[in-house]
Protein backbone atom coordinates (compact mmCIF):
# COMPACT_ATOMS: atom_id res chain seq x y z
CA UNK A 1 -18.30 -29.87 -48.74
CA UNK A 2 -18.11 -26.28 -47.11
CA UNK A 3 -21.53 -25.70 -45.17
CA UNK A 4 -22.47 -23.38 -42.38
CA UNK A 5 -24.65 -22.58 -39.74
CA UNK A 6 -26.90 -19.87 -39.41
CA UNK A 7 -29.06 -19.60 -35.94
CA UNK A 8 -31.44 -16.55 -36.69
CA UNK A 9 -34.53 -15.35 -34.45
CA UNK A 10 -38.55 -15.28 -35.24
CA UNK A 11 -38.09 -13.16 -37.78
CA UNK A 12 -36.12 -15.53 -39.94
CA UNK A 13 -34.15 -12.26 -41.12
CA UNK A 14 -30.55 -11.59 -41.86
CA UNK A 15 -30.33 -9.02 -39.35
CA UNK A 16 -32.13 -11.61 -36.85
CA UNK A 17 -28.99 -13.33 -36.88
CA UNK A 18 -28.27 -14.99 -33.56
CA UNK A 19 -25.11 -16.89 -33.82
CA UNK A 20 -23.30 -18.22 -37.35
CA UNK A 21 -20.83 -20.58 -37.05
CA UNK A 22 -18.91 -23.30 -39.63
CA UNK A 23 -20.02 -26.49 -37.78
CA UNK A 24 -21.07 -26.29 -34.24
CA UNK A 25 -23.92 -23.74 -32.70
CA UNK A 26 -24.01 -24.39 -29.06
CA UNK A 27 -26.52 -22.56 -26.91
CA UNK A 28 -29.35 -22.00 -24.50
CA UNK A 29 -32.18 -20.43 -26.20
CA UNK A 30 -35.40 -19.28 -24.30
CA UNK A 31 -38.78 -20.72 -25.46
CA UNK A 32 -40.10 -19.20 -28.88
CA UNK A 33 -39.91 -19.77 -32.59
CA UNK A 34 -36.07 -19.88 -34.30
CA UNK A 35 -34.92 -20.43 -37.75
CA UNK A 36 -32.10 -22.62 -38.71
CA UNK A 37 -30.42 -22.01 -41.74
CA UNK A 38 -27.66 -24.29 -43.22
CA UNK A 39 -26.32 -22.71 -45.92
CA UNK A 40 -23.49 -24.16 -48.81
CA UNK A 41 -20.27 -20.82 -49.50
CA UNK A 42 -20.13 -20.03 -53.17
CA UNK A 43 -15.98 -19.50 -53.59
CA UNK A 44 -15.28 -16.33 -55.59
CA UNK A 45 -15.38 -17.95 -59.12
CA UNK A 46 -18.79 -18.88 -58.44
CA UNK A 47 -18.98 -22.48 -57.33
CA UNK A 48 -21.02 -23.76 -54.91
CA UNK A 49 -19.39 -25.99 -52.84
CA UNK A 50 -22.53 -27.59 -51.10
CA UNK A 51 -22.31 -31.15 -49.66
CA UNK A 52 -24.34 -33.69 -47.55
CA UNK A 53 -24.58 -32.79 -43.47
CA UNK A 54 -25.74 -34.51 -39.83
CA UNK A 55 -27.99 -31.90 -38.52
CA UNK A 56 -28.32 -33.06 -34.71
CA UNK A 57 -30.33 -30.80 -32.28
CA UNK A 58 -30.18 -31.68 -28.43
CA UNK A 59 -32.78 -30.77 -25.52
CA UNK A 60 -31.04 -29.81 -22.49
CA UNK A 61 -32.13 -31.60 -19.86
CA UNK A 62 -33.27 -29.74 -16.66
CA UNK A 63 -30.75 -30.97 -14.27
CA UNK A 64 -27.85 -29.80 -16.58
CA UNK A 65 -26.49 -26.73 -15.02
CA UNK A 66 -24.26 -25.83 -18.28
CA UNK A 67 -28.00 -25.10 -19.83
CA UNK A 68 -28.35 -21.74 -17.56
C-alpha cells in the first residue's frame, strides 16, 4: 500500500495545492471549503500500488493554543 495526501484549496486544482504529504497533514486551516485528495503512486512500470487507509480528521478545540 503506497498512498498519499493531497490538501488542496476551493478550487480543488493542482496548482491549489496546499500541503502534500505521505501520511500525516497537520494544520490550522481558516474557515472555507478544502479538498482532500488521497491518492494511490503508480511505480514506473505502471502499477498501481493502491491499498486500504484510516482517514481521521480532528477539530481543534478552542483552548488549544498549538491551533493558532
Amino acid at each position: 500500500m503506497d498512498v498519499d495526501l493531497h490538501l488542496l484549496d476551493h478550487t480543488g486544482s493542482p496548482e491549489g495545492c496546499i500541503q502534500r504529504a505521505h501520511q500525516l497533514i497537520e494544520t490550522t486551516l481558516p474557515a472555507g471549503s478544502y479538498t482532500l485528495v488521497v491518492d494511490s503512486w503508480v511505480d514506473g512500470g505502471g502499477i498501481s500500488h493502491a491499498g486500504s487507509y484510516l482517514l481521521g480528521i480532528v477539530e481543534c478545540h478552542p483552548d488549544d493554543p498549538s491551533c493558532d
